[in-house]
N, C-alpha and C. Protein backbone atom coordinates (compact mmCIF):
# COMPACT_ATOMS: atom_id res chain seq x y z
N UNK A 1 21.82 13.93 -2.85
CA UNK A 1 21.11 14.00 -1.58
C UNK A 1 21.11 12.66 -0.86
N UNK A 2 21.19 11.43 -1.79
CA UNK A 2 21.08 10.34 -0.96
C UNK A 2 21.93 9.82 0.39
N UNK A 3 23.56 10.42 -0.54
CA UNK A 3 24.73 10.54 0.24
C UNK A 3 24.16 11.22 1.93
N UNK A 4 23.74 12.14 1.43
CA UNK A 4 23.43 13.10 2.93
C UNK A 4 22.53 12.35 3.75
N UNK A 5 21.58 11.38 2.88
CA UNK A 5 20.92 10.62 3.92
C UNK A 5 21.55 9.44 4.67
N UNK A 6 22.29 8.75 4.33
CA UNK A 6 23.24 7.65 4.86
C UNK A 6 24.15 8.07 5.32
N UNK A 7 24.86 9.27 5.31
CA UNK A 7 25.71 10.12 6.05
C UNK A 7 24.99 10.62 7.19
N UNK A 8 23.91 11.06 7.71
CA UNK A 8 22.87 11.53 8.96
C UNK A 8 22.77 10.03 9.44
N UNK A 9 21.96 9.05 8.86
CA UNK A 9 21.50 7.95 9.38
C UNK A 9 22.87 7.00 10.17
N UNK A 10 24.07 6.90 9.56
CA UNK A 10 25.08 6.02 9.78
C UNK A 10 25.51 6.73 10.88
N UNK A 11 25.35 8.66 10.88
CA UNK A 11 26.40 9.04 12.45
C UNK A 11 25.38 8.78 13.50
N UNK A 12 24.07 8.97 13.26
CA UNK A 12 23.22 8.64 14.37
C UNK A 12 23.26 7.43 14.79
N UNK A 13 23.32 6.04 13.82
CA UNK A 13 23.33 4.84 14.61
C UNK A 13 25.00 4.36 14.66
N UNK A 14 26.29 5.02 14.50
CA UNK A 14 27.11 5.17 15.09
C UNK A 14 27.20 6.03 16.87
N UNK A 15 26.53 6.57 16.82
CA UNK A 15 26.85 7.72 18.15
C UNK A 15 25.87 6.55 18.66
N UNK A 16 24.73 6.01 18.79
CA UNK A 16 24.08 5.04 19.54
C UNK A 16 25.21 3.55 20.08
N UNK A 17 25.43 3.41 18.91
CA UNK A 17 26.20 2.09 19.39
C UNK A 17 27.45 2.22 20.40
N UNK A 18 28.09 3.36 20.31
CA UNK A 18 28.69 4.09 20.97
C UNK A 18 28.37 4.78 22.37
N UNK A 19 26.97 5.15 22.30
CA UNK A 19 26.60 4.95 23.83
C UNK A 19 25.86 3.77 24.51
N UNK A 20 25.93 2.95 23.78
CA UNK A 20 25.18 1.58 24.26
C UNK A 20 26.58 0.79 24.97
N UNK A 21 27.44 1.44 23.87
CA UNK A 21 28.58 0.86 24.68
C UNK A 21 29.03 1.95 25.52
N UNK A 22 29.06 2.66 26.25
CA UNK A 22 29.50 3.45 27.31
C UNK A 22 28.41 2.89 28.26
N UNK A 23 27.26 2.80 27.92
CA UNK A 23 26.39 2.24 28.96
C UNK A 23 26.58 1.00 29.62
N UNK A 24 27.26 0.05 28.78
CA UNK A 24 27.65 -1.04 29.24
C UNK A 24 28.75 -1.16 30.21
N UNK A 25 30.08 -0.41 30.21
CA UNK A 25 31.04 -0.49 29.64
C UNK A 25 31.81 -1.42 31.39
N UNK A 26 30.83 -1.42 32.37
CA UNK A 26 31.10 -2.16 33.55
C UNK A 26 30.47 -3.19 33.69
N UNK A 27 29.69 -3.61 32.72
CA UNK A 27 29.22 -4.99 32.63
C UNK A 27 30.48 -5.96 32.82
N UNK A 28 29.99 -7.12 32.96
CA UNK A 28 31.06 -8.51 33.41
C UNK A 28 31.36 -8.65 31.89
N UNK A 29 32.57 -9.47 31.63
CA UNK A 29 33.20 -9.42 29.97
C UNK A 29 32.84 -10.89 29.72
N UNK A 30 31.73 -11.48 30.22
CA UNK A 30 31.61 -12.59 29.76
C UNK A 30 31.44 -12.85 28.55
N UNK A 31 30.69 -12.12 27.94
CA UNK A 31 29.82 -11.69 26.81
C UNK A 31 30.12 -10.33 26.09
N UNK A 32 30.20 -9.96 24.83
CA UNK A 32 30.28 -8.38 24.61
C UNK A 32 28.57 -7.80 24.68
N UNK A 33 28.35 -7.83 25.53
CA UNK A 33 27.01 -7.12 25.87
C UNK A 33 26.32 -6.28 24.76
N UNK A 34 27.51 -5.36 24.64
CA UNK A 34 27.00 -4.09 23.86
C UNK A 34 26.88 -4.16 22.44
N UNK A 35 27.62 -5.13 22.09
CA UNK A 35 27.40 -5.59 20.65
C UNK A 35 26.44 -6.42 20.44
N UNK A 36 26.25 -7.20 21.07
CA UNK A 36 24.30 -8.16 21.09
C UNK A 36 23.78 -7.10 21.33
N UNK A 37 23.36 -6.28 21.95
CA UNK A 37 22.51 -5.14 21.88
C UNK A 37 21.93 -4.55 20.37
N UNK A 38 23.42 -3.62 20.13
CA UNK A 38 23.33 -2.97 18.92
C UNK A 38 22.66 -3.89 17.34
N UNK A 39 23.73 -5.12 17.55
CA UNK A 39 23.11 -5.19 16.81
C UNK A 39 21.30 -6.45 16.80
N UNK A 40 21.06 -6.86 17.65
CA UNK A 40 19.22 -6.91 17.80
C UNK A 40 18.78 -5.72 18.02
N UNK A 41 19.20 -4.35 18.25
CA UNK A 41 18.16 -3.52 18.16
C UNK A 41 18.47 -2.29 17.01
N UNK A 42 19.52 -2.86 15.99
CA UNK A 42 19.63 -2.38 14.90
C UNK A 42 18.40 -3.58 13.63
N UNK A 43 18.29 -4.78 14.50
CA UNK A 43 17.16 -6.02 13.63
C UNK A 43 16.09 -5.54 13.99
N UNK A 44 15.61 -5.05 14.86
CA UNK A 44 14.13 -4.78 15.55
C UNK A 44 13.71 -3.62 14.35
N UNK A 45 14.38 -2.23 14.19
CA UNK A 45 14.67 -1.20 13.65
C UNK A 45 14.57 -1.71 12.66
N UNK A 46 14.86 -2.46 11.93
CA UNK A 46 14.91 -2.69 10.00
C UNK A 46 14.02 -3.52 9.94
N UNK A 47 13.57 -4.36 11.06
CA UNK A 47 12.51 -5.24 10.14
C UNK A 47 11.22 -4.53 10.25
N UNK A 48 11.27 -3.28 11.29
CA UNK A 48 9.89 -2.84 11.70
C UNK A 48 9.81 -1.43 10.75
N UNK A 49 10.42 -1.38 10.14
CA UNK A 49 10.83 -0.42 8.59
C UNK A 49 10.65 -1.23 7.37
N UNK A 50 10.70 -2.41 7.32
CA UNK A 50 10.84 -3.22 6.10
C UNK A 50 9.34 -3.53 6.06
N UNK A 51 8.50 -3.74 7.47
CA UNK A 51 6.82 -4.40 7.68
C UNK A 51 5.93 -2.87 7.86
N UNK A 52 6.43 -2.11 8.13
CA UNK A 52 5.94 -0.95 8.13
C UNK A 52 5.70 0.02 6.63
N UNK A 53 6.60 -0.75 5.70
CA UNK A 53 6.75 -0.07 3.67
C UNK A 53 6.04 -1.07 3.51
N UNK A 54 6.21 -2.51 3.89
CA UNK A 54 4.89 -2.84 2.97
C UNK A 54 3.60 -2.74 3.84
N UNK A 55 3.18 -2.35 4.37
CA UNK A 55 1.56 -2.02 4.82
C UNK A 55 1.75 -0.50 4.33
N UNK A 56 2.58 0.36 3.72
CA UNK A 56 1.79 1.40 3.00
C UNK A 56 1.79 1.44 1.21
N UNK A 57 1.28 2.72 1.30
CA UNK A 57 1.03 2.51 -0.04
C UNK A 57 2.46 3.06 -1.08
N UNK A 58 2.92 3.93 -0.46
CA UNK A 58 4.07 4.46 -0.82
C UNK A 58 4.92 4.58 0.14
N UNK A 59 6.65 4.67 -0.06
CA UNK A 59 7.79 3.90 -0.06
C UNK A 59 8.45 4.93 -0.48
N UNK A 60 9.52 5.87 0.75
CA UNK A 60 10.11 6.66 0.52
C UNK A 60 11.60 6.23 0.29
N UNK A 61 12.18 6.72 -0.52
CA UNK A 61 13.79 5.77 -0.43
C UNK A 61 14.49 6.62 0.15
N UNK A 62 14.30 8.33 0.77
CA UNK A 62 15.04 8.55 2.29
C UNK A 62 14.80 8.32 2.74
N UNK A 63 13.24 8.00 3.79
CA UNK A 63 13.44 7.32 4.66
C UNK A 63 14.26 6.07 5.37
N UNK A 64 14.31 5.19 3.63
CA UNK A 64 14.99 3.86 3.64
C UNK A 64 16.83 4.44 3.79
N UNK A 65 17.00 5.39 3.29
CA UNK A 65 18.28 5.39 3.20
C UNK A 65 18.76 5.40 4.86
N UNK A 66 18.08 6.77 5.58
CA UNK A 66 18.24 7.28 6.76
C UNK A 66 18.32 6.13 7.58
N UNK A 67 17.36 5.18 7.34
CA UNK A 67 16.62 4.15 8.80
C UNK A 67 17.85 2.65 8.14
N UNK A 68 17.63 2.30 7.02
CA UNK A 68 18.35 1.07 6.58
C UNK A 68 19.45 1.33 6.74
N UNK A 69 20.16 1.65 5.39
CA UNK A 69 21.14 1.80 5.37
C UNK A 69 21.83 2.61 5.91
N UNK A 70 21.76 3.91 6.72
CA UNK A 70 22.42 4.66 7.43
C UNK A 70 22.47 3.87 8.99
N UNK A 71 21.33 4.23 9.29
CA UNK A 71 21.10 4.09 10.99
C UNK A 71 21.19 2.86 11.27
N UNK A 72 20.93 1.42 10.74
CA UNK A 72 21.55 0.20 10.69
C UNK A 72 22.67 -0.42 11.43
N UNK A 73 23.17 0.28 9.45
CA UNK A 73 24.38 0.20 9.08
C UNK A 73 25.36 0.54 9.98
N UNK A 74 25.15 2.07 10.35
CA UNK A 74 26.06 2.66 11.64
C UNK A 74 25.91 1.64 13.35
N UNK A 75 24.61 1.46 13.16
CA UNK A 75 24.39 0.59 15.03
C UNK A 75 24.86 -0.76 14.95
N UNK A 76 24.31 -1.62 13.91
CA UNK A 76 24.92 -2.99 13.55
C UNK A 76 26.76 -3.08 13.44
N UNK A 77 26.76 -4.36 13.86
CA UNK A 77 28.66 -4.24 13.87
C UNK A 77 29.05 -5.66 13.23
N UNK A 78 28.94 -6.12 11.97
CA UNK A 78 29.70 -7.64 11.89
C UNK A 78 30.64 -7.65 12.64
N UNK A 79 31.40 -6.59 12.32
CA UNK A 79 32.89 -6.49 12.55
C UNK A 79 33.17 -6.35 13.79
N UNK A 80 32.68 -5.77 14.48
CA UNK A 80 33.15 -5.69 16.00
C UNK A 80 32.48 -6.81 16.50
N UNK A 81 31.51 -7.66 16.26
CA UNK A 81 31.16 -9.29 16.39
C UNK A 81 31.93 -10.20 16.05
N UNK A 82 32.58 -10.24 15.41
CA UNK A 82 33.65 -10.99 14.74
C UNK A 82 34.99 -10.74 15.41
N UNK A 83 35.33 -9.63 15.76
CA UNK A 83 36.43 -9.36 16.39
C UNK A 83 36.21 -9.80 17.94
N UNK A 84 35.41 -9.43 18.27
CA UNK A 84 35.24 -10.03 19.95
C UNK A 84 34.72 -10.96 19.94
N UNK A 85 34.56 -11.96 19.22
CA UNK A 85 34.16 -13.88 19.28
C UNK A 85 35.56 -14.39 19.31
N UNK A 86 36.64 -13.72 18.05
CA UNK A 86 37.69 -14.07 18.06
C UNK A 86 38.99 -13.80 19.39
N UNK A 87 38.28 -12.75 20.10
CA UNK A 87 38.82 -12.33 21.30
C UNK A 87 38.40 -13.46 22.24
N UNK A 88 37.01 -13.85 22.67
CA UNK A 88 36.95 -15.12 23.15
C UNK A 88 37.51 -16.34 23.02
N UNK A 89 37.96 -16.54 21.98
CA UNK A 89 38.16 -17.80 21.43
C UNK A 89 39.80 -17.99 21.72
N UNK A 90 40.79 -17.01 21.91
CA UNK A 90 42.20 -16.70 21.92
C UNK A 90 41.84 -16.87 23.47
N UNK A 91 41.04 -16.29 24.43
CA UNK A 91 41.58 -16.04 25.62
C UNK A 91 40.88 -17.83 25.58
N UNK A 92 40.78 -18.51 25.51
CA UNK A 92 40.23 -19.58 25.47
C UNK A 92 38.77 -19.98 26.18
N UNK A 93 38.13 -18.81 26.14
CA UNK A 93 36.51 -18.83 26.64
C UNK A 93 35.40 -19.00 25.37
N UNK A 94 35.69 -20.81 24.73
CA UNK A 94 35.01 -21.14 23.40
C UNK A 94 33.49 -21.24 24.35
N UNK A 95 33.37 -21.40 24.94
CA UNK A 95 31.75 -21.33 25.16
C UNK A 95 31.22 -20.56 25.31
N UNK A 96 31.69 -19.07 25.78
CA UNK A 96 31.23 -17.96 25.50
C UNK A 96 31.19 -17.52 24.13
N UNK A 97 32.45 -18.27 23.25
CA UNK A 97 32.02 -17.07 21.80
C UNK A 97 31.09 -18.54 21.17
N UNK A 98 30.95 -19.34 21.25
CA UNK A 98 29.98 -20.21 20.98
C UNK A 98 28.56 -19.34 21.62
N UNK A 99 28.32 -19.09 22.36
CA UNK A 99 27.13 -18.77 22.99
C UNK A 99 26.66 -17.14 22.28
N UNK A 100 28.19 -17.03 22.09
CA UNK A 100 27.91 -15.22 21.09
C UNK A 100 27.76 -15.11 20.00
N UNK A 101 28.01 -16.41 19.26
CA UNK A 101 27.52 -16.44 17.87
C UNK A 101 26.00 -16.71 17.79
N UNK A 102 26.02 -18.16 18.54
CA UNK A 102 24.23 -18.21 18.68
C UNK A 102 23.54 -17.30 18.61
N UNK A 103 23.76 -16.47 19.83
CA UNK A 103 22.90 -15.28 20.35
C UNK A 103 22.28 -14.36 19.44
N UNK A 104 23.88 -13.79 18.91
CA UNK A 104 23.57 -13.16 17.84
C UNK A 104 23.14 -13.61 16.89
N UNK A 105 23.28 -14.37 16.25
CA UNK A 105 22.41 -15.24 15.04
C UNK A 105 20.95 -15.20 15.49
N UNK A 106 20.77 -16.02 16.63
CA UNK A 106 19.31 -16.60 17.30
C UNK A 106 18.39 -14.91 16.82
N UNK A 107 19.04 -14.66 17.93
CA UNK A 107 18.12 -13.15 18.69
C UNK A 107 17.69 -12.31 17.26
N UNK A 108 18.81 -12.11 16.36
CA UNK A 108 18.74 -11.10 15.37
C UNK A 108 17.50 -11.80 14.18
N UNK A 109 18.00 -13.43 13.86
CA UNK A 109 16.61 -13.70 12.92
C UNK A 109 15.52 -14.12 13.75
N UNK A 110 15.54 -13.74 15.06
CA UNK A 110 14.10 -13.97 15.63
C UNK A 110 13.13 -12.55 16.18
N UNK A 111 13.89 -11.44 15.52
CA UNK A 111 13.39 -10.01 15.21
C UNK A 111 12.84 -9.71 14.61
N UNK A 112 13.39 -10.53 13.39
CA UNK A 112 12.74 -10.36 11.79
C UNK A 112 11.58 -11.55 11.70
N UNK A 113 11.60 -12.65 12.48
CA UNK A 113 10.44 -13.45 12.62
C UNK A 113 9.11 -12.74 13.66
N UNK A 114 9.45 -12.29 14.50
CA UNK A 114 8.14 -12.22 15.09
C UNK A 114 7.52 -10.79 14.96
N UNK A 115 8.52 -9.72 14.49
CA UNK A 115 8.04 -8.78 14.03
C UNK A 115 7.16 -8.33 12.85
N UNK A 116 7.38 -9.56 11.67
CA UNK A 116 6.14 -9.57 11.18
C UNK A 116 6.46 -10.65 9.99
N UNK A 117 7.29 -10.96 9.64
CA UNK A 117 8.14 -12.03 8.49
C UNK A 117 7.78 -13.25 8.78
N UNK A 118 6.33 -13.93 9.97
CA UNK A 118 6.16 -14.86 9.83
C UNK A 118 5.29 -14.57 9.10
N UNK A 119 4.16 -13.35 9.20
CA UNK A 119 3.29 -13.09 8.65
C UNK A 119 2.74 -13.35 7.01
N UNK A 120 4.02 -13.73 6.48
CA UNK A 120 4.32 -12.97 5.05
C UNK A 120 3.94 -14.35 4.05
């Protein structure tokens, strides 16, 4: 059954990242927009799942499968971050993938900080 939960969770936060990027998809290419998106609001999503199990008393591991590791997993992209920094960096726009690593770095552990991990 677990399978089935990370299999639901991964197509749902696949089909999201996927319309986050259709939503974008006329934005200016300064930046990959849609991938800073996905993945800070695949960080918002796990840390507010990670602060939300510990303030209860019990701790479902589908839920965790569905929300972590599925729905995450599927919205979050190393890989398509990595591939379009390296796309910056070839067309020779280093201050943009400089600014896209930050970002993403910055933005994503400052999800998990103010959402409740200073708290801790």
């Amino acid at each position: 059954m677990n399978l089935v939960y990370v299999f639901i969770g991964g197509g749902i936060g696949s089909v999201c990242r996927w319309g986050i990027s259709l939503g974008l998809k006329n934005m200016p290419v300064s930046l990959p927009w849609a991938t800073l998106i996905a993945n800070v609001v695949a960080c918002i999503v796990f840390a507010g799942v990670i602060v939300f199990y510990k303030n209860q008393s019990f701790t479902s591991d589908s839920y965790k499968l569905i929300l972590l590791t599925g729905f995450c997993g599927g919205l979050s992209t190393f890989s398509t971050f990595s591939y379009e920094t390296m796309e910056l960096m070839k067309a020779g726009s280093y201050l943009y993938a400089g600014i896209n690593v930050a970002a993403n770095i910055l933005l994503c552990f400052l999800c998990f900080y103010f959402i409740g991990f200073n708290k801790s």
